[in-house]
PDB file of N, CA and C in Angstrom:
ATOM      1  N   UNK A   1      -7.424   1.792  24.565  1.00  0.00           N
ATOM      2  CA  UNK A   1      -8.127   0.527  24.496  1.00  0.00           C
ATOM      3  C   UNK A   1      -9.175   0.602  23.374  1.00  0.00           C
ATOM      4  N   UNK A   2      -9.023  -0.100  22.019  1.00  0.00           N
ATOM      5  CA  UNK A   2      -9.868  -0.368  20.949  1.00  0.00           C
ATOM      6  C   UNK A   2     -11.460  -0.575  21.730  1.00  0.00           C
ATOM      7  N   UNK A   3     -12.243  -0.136  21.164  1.00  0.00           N
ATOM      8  CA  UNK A   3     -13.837  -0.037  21.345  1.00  0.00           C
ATOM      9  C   UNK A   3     -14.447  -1.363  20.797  1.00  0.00           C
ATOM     10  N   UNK A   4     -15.097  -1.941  21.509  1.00  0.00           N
ATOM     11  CA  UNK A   4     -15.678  -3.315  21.608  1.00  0.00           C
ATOM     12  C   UNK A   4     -16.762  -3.499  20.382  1.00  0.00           C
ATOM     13  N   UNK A   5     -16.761  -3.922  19.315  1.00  0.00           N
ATOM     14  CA  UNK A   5     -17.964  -3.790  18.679  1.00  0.00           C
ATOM     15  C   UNK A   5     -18.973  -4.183  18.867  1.00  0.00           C
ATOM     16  N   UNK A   6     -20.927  -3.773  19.020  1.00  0.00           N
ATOM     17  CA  UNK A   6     -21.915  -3.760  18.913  1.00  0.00           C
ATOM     18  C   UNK A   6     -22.197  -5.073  18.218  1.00  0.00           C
ATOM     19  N   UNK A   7     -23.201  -5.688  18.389  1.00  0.00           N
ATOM     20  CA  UNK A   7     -24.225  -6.758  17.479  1.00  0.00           C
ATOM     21  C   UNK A   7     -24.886  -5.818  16.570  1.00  0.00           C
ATOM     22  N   UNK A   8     -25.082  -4.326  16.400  1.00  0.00           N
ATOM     23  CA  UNK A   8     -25.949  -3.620  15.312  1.00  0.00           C
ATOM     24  C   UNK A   8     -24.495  -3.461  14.527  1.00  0.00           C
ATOM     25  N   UNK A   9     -23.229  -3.272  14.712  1.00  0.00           N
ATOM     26  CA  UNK A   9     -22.038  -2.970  14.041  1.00  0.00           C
ATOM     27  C   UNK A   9     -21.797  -4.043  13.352  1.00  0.00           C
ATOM     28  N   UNK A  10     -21.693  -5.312  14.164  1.00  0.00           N
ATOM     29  CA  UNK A  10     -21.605  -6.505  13.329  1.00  0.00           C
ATOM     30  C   UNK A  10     -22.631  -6.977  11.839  1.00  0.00           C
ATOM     31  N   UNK A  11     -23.696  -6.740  12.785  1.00  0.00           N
ATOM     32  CA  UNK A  11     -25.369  -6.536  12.024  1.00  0.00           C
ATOM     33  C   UNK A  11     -24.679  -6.080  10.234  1.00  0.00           C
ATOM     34  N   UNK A  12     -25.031  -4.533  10.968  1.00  0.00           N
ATOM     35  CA  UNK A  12     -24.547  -4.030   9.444  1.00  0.00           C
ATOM     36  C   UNK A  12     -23.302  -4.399   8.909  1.00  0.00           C
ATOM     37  N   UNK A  13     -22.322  -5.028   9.087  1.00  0.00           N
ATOM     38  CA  UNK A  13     -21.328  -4.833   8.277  1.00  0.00           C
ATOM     39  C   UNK A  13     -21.446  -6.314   7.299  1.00  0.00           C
ATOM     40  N   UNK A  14     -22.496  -7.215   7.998  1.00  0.00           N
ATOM     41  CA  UNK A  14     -22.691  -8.543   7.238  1.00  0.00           C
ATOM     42  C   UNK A  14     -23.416  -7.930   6.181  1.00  0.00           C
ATOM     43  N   UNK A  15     -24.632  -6.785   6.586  1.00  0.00           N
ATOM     44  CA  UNK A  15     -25.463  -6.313   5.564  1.00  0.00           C
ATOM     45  C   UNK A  15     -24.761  -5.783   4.388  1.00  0.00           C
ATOM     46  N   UNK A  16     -23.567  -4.820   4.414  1.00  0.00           N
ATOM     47  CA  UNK A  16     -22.947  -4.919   3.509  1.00  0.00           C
ATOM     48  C   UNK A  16     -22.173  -5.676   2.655  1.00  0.00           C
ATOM     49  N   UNK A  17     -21.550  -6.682   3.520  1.00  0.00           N
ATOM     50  CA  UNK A  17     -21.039  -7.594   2.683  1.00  0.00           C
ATOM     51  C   UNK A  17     -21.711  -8.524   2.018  1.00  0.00           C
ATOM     52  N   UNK A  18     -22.919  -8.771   2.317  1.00  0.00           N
ATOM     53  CA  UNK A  18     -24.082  -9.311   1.131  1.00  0.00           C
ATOM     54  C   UNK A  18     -24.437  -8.259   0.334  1.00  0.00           C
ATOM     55  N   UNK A  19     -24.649  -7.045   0.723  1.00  0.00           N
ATOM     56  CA  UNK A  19     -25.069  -6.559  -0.832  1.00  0.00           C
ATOM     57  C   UNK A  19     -24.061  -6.246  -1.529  1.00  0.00           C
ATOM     58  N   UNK A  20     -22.996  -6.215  -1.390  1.00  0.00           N
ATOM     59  CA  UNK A  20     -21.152  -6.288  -2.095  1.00  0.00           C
ATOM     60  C   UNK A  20     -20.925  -7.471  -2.708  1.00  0.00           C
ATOM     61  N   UNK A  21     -21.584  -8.718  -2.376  1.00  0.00           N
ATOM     62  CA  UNK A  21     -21.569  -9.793  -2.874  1.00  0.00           C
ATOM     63  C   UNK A  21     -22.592 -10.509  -3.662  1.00  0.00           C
ATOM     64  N   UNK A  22     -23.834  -9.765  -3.406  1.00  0.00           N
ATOM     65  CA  UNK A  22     -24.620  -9.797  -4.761  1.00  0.00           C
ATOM     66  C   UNK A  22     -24.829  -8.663  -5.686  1.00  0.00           C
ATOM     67  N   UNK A  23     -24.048  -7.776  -6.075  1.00  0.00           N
ATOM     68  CA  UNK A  23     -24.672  -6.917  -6.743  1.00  0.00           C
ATOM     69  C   UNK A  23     -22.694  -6.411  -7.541  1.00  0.00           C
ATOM     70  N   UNK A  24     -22.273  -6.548  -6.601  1.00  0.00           N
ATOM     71  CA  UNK A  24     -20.242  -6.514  -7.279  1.00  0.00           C
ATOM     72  C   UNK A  24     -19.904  -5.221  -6.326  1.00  0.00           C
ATOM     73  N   UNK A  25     -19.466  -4.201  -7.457  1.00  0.00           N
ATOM     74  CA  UNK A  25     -19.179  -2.588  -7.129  1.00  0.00           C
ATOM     75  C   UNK A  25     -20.657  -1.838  -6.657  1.00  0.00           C
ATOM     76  N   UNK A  26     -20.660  -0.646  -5.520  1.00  0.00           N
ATOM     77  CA  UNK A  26     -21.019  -0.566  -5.769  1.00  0.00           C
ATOM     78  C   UNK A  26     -20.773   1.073  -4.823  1.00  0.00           C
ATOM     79  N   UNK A  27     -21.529   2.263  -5.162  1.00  0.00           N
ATOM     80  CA  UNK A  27     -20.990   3.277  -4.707  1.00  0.00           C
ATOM     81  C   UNK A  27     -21.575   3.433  -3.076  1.00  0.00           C
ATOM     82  N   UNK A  28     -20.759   4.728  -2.448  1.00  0.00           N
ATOM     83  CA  UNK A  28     -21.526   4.930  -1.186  1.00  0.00           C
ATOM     84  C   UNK A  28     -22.727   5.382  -1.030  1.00  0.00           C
ATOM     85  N   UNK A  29     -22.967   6.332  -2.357  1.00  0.00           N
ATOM     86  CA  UNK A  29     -24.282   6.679  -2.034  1.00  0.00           C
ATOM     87  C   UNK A  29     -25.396   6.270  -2.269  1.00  0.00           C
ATOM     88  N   UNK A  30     -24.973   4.942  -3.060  1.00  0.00           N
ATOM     89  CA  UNK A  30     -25.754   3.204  -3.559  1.00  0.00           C
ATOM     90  C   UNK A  30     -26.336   2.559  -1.957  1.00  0.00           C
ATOM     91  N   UNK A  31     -25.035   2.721  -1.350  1.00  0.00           N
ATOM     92  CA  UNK A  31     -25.256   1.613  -0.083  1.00  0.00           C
ATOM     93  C   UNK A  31     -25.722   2.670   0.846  1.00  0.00           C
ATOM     94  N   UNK A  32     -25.518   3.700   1.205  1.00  0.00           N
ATOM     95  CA  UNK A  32     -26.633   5.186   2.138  1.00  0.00           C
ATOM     96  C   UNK A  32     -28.047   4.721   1.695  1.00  0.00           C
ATOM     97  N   UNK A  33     -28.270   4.716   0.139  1.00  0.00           N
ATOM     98  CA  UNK A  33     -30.073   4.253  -0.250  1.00  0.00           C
ATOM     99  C   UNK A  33     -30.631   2.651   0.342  1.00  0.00           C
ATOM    100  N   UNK A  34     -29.513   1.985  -0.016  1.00  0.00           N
ATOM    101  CA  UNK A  34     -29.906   0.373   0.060  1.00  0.00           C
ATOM    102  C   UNK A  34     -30.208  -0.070   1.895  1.00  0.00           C
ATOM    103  N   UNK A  35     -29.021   0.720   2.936  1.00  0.00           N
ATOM    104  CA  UNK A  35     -29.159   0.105   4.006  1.00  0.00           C
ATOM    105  C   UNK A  35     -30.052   1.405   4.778  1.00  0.00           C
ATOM    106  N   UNK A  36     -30.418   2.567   4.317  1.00  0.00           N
ATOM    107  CA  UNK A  36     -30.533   3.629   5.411  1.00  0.00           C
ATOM    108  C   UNK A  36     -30.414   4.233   5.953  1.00  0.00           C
ATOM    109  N   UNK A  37     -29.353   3.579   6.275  1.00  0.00           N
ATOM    110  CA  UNK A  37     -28.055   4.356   7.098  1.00  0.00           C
ATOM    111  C   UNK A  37     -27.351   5.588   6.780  1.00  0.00           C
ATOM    112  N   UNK A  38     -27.038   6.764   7.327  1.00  0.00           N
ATOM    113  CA  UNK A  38     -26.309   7.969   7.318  1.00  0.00           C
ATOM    114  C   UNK A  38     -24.824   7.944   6.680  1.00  0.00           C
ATOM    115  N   UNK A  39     -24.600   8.734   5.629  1.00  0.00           N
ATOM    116  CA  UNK A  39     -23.431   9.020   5.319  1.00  0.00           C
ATOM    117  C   UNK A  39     -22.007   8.220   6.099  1.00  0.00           C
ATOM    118  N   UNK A  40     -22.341   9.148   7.643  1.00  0.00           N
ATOM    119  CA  UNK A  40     -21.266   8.344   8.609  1.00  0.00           C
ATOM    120  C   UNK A  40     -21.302   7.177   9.147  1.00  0.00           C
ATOM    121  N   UNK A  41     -22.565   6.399   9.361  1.00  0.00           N
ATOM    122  CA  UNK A  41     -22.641   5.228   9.659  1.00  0.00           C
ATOM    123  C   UNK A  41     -22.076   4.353   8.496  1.00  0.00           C
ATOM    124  N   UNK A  42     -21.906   4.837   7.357  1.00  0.00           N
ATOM    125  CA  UNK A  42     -22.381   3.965   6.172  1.00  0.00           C
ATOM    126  C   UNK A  42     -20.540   3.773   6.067  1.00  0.00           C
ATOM    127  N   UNK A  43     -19.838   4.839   5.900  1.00  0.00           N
ATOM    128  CA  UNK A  43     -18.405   5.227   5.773  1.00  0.00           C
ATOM    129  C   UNK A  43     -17.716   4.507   7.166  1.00  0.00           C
ATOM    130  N   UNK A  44     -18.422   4.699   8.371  1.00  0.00           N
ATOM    131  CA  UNK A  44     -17.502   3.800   9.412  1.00  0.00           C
ATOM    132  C   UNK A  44     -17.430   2.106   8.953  1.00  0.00           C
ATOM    133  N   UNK A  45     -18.477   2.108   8.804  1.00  0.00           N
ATOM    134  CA  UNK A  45     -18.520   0.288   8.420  1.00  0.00           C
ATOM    135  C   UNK A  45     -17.691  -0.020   7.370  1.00  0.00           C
ATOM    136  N   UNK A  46     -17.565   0.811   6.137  1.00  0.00           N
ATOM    137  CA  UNK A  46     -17.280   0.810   4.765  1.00  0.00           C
ATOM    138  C   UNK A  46     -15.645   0.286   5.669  1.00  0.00           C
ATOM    139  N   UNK A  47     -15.067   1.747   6.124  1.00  0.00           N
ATOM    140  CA  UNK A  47     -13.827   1.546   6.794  1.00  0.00           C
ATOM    141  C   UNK A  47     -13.111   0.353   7.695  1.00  0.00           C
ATOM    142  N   UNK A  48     -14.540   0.030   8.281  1.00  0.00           N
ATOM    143  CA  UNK A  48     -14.067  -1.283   9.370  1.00  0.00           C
ATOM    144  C   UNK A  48     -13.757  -2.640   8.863  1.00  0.00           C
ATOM    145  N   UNK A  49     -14.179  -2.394   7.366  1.00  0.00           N
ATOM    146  CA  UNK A  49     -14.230  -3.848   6.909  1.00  0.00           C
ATOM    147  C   UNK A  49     -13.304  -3.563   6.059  1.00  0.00           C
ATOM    148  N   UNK A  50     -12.947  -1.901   5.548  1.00  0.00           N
ATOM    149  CA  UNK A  50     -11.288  -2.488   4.818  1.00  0.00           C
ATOM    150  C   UNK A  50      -9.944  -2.286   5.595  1.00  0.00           C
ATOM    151  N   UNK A  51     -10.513  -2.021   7.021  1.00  0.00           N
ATOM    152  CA  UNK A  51      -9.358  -2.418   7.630  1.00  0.00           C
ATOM    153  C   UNK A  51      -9.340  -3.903   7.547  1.00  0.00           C
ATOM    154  N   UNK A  52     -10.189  -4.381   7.817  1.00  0.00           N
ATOM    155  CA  UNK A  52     -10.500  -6.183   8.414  1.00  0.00           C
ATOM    156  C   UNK A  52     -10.266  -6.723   6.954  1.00  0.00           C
ATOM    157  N   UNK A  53      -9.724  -5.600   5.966  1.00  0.00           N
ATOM    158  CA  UNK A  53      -9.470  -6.176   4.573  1.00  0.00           C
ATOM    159  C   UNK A  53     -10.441  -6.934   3.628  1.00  0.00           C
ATOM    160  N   UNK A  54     -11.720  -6.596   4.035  1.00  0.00           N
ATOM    161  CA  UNK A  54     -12.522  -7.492   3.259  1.00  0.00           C
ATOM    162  C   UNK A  54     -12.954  -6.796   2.196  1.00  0.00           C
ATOM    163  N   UNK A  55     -13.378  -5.294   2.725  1.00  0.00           N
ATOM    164  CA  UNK A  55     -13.815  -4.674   0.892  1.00  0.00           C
ATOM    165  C   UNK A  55     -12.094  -3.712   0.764  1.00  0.00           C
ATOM    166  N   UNK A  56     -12.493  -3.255  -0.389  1.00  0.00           N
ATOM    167  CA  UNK A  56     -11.585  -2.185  -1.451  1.00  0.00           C
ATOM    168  C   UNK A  56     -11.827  -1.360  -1.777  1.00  0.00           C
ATOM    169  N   UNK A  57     -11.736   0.040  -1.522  1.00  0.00           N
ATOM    170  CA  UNK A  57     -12.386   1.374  -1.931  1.00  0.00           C
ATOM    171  C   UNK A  57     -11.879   1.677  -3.595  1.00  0.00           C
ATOM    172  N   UNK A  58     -12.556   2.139  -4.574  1.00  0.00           N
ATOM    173  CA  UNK A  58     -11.724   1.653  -6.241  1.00  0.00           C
ATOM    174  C   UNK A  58     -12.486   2.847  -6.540  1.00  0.00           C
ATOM    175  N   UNK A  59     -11.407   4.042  -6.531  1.00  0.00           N
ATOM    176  CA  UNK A  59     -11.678   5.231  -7.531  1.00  0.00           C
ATOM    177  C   UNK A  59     -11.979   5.570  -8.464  1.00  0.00           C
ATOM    178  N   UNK A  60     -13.093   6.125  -9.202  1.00  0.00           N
ATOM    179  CA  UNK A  60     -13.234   6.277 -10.567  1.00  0.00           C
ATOM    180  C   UNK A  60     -13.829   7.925 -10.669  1.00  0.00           C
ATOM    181  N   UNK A  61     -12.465   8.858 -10.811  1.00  0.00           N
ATOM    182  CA  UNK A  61     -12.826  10.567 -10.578  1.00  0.00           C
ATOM    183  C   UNK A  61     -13.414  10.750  -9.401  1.00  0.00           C
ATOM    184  N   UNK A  62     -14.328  11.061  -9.348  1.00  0.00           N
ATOM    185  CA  UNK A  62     -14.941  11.385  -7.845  1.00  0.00           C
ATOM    186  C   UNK A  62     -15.829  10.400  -7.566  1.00  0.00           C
ATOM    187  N   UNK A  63     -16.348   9.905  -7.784  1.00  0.00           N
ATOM    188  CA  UNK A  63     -16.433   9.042  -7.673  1.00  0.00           C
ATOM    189  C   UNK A  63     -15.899   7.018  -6.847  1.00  0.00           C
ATOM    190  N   UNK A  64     -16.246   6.962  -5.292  1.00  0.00           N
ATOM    191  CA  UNK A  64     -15.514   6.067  -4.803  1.00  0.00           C
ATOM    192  C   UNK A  64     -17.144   4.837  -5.106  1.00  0.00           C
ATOM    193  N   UNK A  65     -16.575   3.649  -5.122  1.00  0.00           N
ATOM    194  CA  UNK A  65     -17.213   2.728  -5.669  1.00  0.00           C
ATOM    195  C   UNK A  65     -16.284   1.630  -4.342  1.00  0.00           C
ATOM    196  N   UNK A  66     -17.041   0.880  -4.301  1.00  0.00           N
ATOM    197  CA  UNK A  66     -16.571  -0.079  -2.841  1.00  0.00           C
ATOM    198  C   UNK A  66     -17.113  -1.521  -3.659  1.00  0.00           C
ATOM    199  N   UNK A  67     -15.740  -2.762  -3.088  1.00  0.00           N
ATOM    200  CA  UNK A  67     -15.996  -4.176  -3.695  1.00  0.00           C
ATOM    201  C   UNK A  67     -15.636  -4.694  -2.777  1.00  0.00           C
ATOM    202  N   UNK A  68     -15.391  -6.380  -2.648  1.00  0.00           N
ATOM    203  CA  UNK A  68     -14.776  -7.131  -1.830  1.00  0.00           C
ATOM    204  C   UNK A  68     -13.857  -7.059  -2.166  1.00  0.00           C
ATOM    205  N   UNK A  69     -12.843  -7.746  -1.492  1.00  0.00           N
ATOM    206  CA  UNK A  69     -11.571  -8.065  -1.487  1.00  0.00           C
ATOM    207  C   UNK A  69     -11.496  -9.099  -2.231  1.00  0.00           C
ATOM    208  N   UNK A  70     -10.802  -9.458  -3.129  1.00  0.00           N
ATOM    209  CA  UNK A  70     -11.044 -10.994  -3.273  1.00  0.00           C
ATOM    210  C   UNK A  70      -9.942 -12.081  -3.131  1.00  0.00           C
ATOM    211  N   UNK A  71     -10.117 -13.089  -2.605  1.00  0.00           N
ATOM    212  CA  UNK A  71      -9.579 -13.782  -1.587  1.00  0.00           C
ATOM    213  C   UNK A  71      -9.543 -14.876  -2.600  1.00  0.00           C
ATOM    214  N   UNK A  72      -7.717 -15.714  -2.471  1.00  0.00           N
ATOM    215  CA  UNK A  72      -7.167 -16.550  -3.960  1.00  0.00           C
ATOM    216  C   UNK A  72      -7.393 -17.892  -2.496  1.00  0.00           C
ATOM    217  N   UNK A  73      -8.239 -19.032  -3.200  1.00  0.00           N
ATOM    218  CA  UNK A  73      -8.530 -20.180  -2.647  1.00  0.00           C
ATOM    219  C   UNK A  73      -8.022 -20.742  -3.220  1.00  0.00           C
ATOM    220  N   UNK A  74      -7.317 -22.030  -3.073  1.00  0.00           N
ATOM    221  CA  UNK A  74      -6.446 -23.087  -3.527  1.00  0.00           C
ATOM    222  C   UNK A  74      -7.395 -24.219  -3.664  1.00  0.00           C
TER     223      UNK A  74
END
């Protein structure tokens, strides 16, 4: 049985998707400084929202850099 998400889970994952949406790319250890949050907190959310397909993890060497998804409106 999938685990129910939190109002602090929800919380943060809007927090990221505003600062993904004002600022573009941006790395993990960008968004660890910006929200506070721990390595693993920072990487579960990162994950939950590209399952839910909204961001894109975009490799550059070692380097992982995280964006939205971007979504074709008619």
């Amino acid at each position: 049985m999938p685990r129910r998400q939190t109002d602090k889970v929800s919380e943060r994952k809007e927090q990221v998707i505003e600062y993904l949406r004002t600022y573009g790319e941006l790395t993990t250890s960008r968004l660890i400084q910006m929200t506070g949050l721990s390595h693993s907190q920072i990487f579960y959310i990162l994950k939950l929202l590209e399952k839910e397909n909204l961001v894109k993890e975009v490799k550059r060497g070692k380097i992982a850099y995280w964006k939205l998804v971007e979504t074709k409106e008619a």
